[in-house]
PDB file of N, CA and C in Angstrom:
ATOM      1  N   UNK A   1     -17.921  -0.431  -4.037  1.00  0.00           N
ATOM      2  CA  UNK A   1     -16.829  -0.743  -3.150  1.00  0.00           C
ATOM      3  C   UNK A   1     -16.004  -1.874  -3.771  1.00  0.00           C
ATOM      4  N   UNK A   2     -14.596  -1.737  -3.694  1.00  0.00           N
ATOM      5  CA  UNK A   2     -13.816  -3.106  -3.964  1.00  0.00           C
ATOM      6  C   UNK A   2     -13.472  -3.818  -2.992  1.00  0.00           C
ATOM      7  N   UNK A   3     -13.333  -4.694  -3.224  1.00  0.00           N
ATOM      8  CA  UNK A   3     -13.229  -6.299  -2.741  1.00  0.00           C
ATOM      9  C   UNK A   3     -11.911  -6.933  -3.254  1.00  0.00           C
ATOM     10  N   UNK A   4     -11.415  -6.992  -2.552  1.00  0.00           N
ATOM     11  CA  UNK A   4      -9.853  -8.137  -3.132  1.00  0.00           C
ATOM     12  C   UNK A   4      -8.912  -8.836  -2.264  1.00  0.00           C
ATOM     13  N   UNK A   5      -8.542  -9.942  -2.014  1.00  0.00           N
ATOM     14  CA  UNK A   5      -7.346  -9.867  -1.267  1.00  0.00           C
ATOM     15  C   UNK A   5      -6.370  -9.570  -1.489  1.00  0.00           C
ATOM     16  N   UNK A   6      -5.678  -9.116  -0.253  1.00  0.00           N
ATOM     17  CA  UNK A   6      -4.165  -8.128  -0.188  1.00  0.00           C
ATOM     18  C   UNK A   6      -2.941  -9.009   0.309  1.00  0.00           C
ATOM     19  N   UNK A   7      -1.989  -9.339  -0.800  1.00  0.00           N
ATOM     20  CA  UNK A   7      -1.036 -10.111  -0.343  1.00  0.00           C
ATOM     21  C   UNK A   7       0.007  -9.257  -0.818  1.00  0.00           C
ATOM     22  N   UNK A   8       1.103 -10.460  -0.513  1.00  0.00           N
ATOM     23  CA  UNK A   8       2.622  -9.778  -0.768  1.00  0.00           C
ATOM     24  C   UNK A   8       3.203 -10.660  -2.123  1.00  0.00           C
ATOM     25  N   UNK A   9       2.149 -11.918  -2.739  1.00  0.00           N
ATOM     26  CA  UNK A   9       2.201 -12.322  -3.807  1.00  0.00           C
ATOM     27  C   UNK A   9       0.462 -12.517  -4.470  1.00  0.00           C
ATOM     28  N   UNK A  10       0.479 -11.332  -5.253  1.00  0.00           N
ATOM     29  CA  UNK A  10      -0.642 -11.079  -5.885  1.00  0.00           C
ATOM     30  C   UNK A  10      -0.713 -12.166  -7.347  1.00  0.00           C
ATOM     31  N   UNK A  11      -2.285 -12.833  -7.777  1.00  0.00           N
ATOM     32  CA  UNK A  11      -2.220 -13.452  -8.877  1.00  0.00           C
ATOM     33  C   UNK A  11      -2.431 -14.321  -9.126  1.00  0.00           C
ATOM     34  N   UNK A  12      -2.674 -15.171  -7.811  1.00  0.00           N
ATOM     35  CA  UNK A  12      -2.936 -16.431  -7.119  1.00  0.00           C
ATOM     36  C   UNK A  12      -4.136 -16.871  -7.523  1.00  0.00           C
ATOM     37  N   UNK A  13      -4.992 -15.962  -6.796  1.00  0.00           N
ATOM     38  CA  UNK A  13      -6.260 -15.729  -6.624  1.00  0.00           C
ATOM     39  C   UNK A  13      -7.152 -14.709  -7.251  1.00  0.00           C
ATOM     40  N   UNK A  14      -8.421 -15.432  -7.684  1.00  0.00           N
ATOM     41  CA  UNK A  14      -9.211 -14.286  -8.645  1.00  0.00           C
ATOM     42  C   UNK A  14      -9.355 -13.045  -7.209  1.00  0.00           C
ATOM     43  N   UNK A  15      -9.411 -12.165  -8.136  1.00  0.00           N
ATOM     44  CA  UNK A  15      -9.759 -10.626  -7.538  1.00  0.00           C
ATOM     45  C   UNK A  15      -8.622 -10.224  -6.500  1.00  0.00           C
ATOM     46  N   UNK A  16      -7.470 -10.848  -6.754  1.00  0.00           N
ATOM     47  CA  UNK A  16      -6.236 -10.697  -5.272  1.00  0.00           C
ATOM     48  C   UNK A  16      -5.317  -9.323  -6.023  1.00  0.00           C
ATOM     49  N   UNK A  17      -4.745  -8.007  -5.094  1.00  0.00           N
ATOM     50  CA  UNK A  17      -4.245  -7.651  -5.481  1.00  0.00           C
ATOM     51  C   UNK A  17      -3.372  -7.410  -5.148  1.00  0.00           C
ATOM     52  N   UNK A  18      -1.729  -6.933  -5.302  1.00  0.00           N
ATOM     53  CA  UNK A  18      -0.520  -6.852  -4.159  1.00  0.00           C
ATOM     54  C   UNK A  18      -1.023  -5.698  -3.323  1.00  0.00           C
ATOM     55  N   UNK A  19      -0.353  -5.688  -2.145  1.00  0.00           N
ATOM     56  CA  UNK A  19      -0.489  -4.422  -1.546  1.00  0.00           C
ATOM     57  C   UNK A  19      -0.007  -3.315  -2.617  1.00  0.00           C
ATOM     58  N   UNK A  20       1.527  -3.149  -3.042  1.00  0.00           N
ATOM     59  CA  UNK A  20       1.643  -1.483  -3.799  1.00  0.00           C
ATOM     60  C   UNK A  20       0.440  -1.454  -4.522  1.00  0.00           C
ATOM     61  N   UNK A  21      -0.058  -2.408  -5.552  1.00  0.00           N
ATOM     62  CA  UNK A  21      -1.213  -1.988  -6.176  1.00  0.00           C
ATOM     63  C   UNK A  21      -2.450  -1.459  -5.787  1.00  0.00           C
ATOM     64  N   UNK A  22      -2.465  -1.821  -4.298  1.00  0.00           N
ATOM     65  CA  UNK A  22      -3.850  -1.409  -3.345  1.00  0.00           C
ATOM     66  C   UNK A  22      -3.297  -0.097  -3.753  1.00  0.00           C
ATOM     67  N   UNK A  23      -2.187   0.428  -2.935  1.00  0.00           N
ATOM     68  CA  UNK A  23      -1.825   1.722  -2.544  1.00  0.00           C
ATOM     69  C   UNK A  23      -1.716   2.826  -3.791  1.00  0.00           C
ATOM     70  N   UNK A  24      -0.820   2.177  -4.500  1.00  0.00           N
ATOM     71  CA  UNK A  24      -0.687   3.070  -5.893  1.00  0.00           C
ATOM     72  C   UNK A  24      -2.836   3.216  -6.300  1.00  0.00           C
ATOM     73  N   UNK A  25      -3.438   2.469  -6.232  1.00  0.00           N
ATOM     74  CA  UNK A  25      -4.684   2.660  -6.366  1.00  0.00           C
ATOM     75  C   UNK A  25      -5.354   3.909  -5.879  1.00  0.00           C
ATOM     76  N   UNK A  26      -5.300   4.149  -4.978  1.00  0.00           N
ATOM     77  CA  UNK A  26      -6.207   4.856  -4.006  1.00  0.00           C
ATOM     78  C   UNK A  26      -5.160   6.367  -4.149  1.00  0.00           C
ATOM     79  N   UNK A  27      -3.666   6.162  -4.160  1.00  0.00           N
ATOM     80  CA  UNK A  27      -2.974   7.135  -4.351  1.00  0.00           C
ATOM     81  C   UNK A  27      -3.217   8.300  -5.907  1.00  0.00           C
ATOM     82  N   UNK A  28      -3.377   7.377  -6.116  1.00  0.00           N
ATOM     83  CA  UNK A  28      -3.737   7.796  -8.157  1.00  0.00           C
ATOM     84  C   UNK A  28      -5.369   8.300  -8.069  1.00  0.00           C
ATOM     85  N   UNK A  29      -6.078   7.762  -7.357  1.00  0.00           N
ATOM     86  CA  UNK A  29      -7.579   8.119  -7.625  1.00  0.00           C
ATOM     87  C   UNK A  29      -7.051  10.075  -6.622  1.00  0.00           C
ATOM     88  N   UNK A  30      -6.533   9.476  -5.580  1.00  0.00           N
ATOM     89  CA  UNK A  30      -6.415  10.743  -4.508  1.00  0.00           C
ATOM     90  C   UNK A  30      -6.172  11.886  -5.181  1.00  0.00           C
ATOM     91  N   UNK A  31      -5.185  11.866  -6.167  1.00  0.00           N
ATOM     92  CA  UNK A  31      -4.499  12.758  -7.516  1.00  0.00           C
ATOM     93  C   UNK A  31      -5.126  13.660  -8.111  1.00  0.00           C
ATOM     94  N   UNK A  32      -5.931  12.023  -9.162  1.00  0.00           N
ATOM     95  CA  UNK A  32      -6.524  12.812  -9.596  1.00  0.00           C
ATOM     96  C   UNK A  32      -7.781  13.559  -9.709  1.00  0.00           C
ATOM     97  N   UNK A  33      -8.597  13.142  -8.150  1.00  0.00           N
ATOM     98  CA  UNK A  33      -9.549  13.901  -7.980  1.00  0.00           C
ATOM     99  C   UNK A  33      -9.255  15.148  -7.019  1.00  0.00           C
ATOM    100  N   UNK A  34      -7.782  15.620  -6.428  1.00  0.00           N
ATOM    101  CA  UNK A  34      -7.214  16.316  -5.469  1.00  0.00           C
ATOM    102  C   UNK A  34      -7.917  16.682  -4.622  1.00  0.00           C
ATOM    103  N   UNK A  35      -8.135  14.904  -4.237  1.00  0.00           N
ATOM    104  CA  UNK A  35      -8.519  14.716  -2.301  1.00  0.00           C
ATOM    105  C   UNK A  35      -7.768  14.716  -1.944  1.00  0.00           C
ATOM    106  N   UNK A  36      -7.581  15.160   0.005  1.00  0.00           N
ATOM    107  CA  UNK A  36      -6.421  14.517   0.858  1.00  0.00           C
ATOM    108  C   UNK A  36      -7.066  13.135   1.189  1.00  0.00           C
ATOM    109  N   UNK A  37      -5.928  12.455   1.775  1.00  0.00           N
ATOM    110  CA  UNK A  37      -6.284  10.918   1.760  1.00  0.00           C
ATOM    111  C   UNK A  37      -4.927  10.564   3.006  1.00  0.00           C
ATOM    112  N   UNK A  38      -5.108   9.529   3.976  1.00  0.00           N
ATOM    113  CA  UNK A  38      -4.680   9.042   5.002  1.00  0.00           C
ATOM    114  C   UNK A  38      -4.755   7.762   5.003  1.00  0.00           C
ATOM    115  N   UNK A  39      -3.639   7.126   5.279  1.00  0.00           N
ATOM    116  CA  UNK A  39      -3.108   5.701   5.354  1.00  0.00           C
ATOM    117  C   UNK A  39      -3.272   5.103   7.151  1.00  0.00           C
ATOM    118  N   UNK A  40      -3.685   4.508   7.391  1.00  0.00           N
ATOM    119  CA  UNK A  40      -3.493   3.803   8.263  1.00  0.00           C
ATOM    120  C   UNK A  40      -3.528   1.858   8.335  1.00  0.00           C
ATOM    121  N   UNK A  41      -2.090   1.676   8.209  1.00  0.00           N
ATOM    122  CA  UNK A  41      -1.686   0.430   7.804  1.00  0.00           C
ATOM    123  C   UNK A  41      -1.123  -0.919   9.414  1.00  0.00           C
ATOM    124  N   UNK A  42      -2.170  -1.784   9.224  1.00  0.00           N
ATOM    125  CA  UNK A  42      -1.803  -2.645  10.522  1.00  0.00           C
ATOM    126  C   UNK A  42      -0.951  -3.953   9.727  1.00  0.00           C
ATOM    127  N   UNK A  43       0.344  -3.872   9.409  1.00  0.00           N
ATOM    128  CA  UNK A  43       0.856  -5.176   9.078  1.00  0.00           C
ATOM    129  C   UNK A  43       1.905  -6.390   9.878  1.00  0.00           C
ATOM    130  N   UNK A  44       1.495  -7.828   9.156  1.00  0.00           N
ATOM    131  CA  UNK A  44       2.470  -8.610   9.999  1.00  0.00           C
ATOM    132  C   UNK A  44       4.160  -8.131  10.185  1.00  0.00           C
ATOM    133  N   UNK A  45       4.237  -7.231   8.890  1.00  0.00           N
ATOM    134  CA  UNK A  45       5.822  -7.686   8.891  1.00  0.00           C
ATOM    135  C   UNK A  45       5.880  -6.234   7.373  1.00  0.00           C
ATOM    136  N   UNK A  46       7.302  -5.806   7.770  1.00  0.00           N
ATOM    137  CA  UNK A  46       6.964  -4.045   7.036  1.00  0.00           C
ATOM    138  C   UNK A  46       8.263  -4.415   6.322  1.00  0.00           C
ATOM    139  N   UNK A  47       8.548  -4.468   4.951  1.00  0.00           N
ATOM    140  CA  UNK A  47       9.975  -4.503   4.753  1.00  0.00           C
ATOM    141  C   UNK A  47      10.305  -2.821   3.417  1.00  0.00           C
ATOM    142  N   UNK A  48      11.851  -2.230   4.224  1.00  0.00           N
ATOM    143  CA  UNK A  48      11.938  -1.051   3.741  1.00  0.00           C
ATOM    144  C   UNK A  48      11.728  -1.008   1.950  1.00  0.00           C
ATOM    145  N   UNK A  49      12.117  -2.459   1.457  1.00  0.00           N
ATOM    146  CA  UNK A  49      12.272  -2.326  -0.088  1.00  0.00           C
ATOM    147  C   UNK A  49      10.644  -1.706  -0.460  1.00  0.00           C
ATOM    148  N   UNK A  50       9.710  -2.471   0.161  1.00  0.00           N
ATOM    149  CA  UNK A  50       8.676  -2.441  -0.651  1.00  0.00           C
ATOM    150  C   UNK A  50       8.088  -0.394  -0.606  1.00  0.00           C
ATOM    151  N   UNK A  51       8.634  -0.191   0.518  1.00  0.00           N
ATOM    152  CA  UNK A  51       8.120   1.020   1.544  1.00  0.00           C
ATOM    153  C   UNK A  51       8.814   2.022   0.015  1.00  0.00           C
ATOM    154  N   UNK A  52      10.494   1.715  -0.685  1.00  0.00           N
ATOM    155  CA  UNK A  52      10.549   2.631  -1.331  1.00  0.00           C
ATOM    156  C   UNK A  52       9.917   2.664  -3.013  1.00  0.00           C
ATOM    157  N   UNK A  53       9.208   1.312  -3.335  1.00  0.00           N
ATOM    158  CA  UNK A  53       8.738   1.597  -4.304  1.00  0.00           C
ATOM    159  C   UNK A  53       7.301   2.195  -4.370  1.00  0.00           C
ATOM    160  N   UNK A  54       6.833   2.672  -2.897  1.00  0.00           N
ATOM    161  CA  UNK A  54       5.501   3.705  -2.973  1.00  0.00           C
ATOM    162  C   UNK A  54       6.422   5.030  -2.274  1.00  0.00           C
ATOM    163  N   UNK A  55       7.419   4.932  -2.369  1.00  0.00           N
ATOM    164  CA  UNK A  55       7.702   6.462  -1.809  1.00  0.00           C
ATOM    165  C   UNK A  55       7.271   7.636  -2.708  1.00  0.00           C
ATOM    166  N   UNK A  56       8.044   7.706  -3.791  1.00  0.00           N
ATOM    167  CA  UNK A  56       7.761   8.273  -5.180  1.00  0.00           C
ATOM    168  C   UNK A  56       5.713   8.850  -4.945  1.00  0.00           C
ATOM    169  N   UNK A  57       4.999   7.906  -5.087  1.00  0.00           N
ATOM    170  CA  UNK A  57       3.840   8.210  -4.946  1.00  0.00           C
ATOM    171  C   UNK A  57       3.394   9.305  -3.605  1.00  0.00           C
ATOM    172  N   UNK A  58       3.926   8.744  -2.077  1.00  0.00           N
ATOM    173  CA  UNK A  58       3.653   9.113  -1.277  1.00  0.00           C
ATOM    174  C   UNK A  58       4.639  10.647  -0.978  1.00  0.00           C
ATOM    175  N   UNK A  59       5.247  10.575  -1.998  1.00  0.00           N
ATOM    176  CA  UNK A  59       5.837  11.688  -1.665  1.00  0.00           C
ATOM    177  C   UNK A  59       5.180  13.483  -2.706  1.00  0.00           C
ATOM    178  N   UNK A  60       4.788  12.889  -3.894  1.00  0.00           N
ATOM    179  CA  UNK A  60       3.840  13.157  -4.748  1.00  0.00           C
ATOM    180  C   UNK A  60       2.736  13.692  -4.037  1.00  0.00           C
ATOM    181  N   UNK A  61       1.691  12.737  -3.572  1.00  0.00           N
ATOM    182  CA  UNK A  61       0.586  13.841  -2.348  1.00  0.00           C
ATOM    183  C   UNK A  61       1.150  14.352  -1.501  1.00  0.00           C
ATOM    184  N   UNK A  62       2.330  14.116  -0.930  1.00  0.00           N
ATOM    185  CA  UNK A  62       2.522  14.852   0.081  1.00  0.00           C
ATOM    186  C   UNK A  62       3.020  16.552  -0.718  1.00  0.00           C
ATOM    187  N   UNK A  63       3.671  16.237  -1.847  1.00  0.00           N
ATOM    188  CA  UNK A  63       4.025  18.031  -2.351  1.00  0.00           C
ATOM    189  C   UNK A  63       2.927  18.818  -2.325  1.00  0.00           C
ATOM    190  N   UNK A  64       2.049  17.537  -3.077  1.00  0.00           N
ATOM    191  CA  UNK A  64       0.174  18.371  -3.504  1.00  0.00           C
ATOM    192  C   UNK A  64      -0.456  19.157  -2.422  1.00  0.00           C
ATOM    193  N   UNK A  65       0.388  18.749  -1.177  1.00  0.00           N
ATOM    194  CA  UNK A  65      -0.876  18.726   0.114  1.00  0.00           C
ATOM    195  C   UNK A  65      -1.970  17.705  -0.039  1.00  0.00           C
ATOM    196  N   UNK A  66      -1.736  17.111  -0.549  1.00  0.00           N
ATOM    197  CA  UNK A  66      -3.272  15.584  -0.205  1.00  0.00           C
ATOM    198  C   UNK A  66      -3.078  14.735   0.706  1.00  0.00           C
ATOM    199  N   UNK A  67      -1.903  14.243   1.204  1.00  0.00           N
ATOM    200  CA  UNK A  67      -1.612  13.371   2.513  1.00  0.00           C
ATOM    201  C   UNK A  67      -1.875  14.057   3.641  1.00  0.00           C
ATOM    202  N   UNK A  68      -2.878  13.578   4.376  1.00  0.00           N
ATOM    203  CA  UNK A  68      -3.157  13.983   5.583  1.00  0.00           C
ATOM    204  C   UNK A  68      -2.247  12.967   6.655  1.00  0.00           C
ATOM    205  N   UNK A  69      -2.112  11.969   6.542  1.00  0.00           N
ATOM    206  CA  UNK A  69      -1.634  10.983   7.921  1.00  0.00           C
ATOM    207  C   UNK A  69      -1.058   9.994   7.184  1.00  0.00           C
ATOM    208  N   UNK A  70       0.068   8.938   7.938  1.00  0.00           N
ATOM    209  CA  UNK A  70       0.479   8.089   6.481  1.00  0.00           C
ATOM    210  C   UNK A  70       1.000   7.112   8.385  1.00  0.00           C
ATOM    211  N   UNK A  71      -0.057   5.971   8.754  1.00  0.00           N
ATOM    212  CA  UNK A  71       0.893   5.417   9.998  1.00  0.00           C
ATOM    213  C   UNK A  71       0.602   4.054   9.989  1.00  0.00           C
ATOM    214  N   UNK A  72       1.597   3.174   9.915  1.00  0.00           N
ATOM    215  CA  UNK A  72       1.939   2.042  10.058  1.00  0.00           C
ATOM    216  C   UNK A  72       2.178   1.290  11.542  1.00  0.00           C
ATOM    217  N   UNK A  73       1.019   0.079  11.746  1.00  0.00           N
ATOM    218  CA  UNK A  73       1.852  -0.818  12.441  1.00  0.00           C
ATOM    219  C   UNK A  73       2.375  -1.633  12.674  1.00  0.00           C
ATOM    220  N   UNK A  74       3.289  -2.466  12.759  1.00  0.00           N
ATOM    221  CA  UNK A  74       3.939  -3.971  12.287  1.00  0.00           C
ATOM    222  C   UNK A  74       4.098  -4.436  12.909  1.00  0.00           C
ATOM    223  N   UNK A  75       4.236  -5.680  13.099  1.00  0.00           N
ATOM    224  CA  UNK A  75       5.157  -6.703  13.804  1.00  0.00           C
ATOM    225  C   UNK A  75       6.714  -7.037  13.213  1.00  0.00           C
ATOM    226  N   UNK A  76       6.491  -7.842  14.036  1.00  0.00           N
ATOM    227  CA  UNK A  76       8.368  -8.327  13.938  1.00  0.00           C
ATOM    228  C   UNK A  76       8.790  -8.656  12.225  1.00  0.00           C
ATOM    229  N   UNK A  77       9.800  -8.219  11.612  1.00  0.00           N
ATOM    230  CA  UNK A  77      10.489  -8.469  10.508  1.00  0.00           C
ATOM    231  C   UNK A  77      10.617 -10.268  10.070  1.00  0.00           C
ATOM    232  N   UNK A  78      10.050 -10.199   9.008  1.00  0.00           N
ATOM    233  CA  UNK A  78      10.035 -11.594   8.683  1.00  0.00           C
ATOM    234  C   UNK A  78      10.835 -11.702   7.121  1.00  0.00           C
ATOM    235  N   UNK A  79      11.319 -12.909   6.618  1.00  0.00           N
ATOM    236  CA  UNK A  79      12.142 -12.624   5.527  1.00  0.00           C
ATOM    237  C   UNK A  79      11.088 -13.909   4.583  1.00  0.00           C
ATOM    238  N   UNK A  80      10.313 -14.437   5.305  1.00  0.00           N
ATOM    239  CA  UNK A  80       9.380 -15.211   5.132  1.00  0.00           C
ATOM    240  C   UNK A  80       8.453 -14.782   3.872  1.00  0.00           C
ATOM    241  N   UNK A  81       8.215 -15.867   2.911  1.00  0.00           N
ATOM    242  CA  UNK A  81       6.471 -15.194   2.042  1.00  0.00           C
ATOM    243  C   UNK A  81       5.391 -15.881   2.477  1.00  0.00           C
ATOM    244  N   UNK A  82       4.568 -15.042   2.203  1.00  0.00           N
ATOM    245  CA  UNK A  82       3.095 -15.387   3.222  1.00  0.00           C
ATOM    246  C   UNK A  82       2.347 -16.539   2.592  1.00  0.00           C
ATOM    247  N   UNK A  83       2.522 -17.062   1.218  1.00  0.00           N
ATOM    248  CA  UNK A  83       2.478 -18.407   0.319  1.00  0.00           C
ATOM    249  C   UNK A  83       3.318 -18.627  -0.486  1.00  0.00           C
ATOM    250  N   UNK A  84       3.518 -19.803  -0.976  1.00  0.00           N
ATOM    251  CA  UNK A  84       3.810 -19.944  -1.898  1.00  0.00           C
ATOM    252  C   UNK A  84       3.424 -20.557  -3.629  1.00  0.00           C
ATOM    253  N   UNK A  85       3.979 -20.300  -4.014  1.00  0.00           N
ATOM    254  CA  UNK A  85       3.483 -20.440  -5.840  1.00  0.00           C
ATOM    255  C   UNK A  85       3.304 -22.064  -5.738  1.00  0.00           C
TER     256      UNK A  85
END
């Protein structure tokens, strides 16, 4: 099993990874072992930029048929970073 923390500034911290990298992770394993695979995401704060640099991916299982469910929940929009450097 992995272990890491999930931020929105990865690098900080030993074993920390960004979220896309979580996602592109698990998306790429999903691939290439052609599992379906389901997202269910509880976050503080959802911003569209980041949403389109996993689209590409998420759109990828979805041609394959491997995305089963893909659902997000957020809170309020923040323009805020969750630390800083």
């Amino acid at each position: 099993m992995e272990v890491y923390v999930v931020n929105n500034r990865a690098g900080i911290l030993e074993r920390e990874r960004s979220v896309l990298e979580v996602f592109e992770n698990y998306i790429n394993k999903a691939i290439s072992r052609n599992e379906r695979i389901s997202f269910y995401v509880a976050v503080g704060f959802f911003f569209f930029e980041g949403f389109q640099q996993l689209y590409p991916k998420l759109r990828e299982l979805d041609e394959k048929g491997l995305l089963n469910d893909f659902r997000v929940i957020m809170g309020r929009e923040t323009k805020k970073q969750l630390k800083k450097c």
